[in-house]
Protein backbone atom coordinates (compact mmCIF):
# COMPACT_ATOMS: atom_id res chain seq x y z
CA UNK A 1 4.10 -22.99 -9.97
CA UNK A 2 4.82 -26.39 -7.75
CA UNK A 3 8.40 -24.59 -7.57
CA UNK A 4 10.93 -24.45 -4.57
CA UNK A 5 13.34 -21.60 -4.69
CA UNK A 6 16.75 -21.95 -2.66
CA UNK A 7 19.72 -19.79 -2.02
CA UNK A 8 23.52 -21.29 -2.57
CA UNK A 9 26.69 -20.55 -0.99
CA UNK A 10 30.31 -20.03 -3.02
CA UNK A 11 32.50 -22.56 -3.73
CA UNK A 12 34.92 -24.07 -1.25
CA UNK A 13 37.74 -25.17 -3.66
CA UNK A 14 38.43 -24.78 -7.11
CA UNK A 15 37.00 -25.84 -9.79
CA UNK A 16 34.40 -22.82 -10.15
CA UNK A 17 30.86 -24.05 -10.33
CA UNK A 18 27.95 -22.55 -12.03
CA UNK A 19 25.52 -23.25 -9.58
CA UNK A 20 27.18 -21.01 -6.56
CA UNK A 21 25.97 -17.41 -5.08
CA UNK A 22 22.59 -17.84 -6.89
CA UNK A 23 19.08 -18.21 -6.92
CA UNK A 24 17.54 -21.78 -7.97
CA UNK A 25 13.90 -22.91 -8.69
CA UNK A 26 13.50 -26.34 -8.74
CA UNK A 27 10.06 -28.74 -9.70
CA UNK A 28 8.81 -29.65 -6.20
CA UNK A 29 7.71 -33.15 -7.93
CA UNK A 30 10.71 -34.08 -9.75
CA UNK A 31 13.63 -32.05 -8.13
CA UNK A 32 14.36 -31.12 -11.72
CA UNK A 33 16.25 -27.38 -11.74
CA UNK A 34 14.32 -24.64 -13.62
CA UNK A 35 16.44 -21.73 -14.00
CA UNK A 36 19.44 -20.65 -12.10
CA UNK A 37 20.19 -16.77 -10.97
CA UNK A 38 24.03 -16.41 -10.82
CA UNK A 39 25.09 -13.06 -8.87
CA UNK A 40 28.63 -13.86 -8.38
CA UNK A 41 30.69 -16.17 -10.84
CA UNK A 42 34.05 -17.80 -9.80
CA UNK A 43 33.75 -17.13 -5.57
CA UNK A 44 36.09 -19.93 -4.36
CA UNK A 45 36.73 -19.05 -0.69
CA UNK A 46 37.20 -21.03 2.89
CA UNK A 47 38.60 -20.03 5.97
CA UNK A 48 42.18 -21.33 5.10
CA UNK A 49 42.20 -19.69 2.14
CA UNK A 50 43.32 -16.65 4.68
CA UNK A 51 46.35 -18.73 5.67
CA UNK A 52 49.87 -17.57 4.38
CA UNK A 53 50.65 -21.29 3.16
CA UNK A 54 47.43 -21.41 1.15
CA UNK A 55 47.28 -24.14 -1.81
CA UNK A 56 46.23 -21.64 -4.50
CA UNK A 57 44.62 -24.98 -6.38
CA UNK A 58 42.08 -25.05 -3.36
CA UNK A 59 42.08 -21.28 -3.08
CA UNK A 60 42.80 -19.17 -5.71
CA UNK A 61 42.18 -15.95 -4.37
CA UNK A 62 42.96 -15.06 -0.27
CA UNK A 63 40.04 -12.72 0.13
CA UNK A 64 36.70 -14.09 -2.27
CA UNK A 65 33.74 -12.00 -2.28
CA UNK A 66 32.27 -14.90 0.05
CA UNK A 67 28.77 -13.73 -1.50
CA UNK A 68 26.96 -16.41 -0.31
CA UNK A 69 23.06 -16.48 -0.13
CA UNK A 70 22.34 -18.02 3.27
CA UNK A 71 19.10 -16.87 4.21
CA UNK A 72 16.33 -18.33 2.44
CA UNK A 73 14.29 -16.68 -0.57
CA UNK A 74 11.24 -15.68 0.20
CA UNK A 75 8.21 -15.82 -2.17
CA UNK A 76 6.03 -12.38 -1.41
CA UNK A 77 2.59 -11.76 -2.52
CA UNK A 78 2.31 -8.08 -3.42
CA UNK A 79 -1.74 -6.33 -2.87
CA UNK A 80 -1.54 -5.44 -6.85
CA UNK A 81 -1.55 -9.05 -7.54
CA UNK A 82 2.10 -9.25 -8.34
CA UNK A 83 3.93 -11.84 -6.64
CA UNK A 84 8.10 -11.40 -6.41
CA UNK A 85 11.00 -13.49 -4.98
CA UNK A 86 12.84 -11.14 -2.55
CA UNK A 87 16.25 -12.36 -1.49
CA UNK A 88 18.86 -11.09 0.76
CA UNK A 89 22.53 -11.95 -0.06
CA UNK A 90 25.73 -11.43 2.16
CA UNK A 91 26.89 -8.87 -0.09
CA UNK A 92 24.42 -6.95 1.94
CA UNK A 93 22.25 -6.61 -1.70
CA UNK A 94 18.34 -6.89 -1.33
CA UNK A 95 16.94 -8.25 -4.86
CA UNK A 96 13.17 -8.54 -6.21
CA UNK A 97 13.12 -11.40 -9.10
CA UNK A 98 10.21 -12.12 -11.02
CA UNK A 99 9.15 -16.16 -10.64
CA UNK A 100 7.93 -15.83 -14.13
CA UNK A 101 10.54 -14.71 -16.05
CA UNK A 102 13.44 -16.69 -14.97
CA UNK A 103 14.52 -14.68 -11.78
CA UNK A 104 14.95 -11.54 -13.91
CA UNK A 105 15.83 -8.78 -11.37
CA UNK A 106 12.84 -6.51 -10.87
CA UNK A 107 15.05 -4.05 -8.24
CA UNK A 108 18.04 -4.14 -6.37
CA UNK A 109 19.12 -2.26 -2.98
CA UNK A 110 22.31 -2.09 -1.16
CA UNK A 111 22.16 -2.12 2.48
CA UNK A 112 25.23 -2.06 4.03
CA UNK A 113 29.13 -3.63 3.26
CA UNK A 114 28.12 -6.87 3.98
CA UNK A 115 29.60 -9.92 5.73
CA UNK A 116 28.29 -11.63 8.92
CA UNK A 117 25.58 -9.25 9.41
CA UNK A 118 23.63 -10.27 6.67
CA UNK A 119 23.70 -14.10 7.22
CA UNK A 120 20.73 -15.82 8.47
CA UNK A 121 17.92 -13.62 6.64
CA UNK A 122 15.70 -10.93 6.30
CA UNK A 123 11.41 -10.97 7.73
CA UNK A 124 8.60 -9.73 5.35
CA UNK A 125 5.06 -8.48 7.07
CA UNK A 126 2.89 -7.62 4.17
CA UNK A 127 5.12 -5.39 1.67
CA UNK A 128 7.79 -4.58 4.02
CA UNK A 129 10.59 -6.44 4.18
CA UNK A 130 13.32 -6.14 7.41
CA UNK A 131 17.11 -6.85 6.61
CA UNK A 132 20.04 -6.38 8.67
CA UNK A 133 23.77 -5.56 7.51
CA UNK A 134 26.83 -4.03 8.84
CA UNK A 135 27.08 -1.59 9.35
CA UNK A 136 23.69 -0.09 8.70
CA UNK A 137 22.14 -2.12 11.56
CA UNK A 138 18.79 -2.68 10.40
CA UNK A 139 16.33 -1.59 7.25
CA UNK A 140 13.06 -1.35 6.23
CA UNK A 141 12.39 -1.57 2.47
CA UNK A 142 9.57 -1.02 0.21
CA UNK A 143 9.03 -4.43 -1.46
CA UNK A 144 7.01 -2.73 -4.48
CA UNK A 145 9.80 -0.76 -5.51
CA UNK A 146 12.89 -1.19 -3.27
CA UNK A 147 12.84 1.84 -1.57
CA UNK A 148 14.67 2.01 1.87
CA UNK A 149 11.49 3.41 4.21
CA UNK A 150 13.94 3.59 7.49
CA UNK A 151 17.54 2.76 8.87
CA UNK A 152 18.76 2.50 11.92
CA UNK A 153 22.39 1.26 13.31
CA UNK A 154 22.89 -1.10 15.68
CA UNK A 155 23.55 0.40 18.98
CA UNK A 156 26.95 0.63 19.97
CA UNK A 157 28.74 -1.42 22.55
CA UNK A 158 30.47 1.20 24.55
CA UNK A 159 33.41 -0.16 26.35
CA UNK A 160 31.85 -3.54 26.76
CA UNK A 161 34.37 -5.81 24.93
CA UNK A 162 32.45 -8.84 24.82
CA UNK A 163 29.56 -7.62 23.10
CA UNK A 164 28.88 -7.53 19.73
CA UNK A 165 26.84 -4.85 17.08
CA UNK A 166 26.10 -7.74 14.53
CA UNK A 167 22.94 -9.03 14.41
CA UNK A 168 23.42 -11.75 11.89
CA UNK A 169 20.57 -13.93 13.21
CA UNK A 170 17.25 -14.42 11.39
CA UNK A 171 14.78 -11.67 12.29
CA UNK A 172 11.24 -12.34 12.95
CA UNK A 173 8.25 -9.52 11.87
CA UNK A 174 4.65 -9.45 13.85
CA UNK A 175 2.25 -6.41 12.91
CA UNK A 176 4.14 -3.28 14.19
CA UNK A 177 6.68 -5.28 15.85
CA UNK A 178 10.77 -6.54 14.50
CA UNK A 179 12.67 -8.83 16.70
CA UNK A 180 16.67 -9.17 16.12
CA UNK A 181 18.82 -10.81 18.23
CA UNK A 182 23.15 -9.66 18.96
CA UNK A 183 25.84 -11.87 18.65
CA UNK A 184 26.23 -10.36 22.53
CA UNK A 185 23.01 -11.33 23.32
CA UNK A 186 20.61 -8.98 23.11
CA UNK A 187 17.44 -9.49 22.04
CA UNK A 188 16.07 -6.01 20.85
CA UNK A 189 12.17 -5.17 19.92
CA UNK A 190 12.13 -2.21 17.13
CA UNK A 191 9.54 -0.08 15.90
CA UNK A 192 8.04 -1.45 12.30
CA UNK A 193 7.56 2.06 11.96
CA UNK A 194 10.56 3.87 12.26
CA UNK A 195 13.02 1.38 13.58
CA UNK A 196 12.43 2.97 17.30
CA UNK A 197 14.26 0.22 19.65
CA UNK A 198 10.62 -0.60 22.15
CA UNK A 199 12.62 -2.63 24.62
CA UNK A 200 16.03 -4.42 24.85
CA UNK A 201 16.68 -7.59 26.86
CA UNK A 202 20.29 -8.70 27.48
CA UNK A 203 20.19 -12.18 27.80
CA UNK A 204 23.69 -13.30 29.09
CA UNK A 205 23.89 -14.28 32.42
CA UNK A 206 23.31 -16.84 34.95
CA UNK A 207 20.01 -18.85 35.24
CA UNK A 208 18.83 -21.03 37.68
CA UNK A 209 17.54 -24.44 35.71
CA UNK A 210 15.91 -27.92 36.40
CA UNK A 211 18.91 -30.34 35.23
């Protein structure tokens, strides 16, 4: 298709774009844009907009879906021939859109509640693909027809009040094998099977280094 397909964020200050929390295909040879997938119209939201002396022309509403879609789409080709665009938003929503037909959503599946967990993308090994979201941890989902296969939550941090549950960083997906990493620091090895944790290294601490 000599297409690129992107992800955006929301908008940052008013005026509302049309162009924000969607899906974009662009001509690799001329930049031109294709079609545009809108998910969530009129998300105007940055970190001040939290602030009690907000300027409600900059930030019109104090708590914005902040729907962005961070992670990167990711063009899958199915066995049956099929090939799909699956993308991950932060609104903890999986979709399937068909390249073909303008990004016309084939399936969609909720996750979690979204936010932070759900910010730096999802891994696909053959039709699988691996997501994680608050507070569902992390999930395995039937690419062919958006079927959750397994979930498991993120294990919990006991009394330990610098660690975190969220694994918001990308994952990465070998044959049999997920890797996620914590905002604490662990970096956990699950099951592709059933979401079985295989081995968890905690990597905070003190190393001994050349410089």
């Amino acid at each position: 298709r000599n297409a690129l397909y992107i992800g955006t964020g929301n908008d940052y200050s008013s005026p509302a774009t049309g162009m924000s929390d969607s899906v974009i295909a662009m001509d690799m040879s001329s930049g031109k844009v294709r079609w545009v997938r809108q998910f969530q119209a009129d998300d105007i939201w940055n970190r001040n907009c939290g602030q009690k002396d907000r300027d409600p022309a900059f930030c019109p509403d104090e708590d914005a879906p902040d729907a962005d879609f961070s992670a990167s789409p990711i063009l899958v080709q199915l066995q049956d021939g099929r090939q799909i665009i699956a993308v991950q938003g932060k609104s903890a929503v999986i979709y399937a859109l068909d390249p073909d037909q303008q990004g016309k959503t084939i399936w969609e599946q909720r996750i979690g509640k979204g936010g932070a967990g759900a910010v730096w993308g999802p891994a696909v090994e053959n039709e699988t693909m691996y997501a994680s979201a608050e507070p569902a941890g992390l999930v395995a989902i039937d690419l062919r027809s958006g079927a959750k296969l397994w979930s498991v939550p993120s294990p919990p941090c006991g009394e330990d009040r610098s660690c975190s549950p969220v694994q918001n960083a990308a994952l990465t997906a070998i044959p049999a094998i997920v890797f996620a990493e914590s905002v604490g620091g662990h970096i956990r090895a699950y099951s592709a099977k059933d979401g079985k944790i295989l081995w968890d290294q905690l990597t905070v601490g003190d190393y001994k280094t050349v410089n």
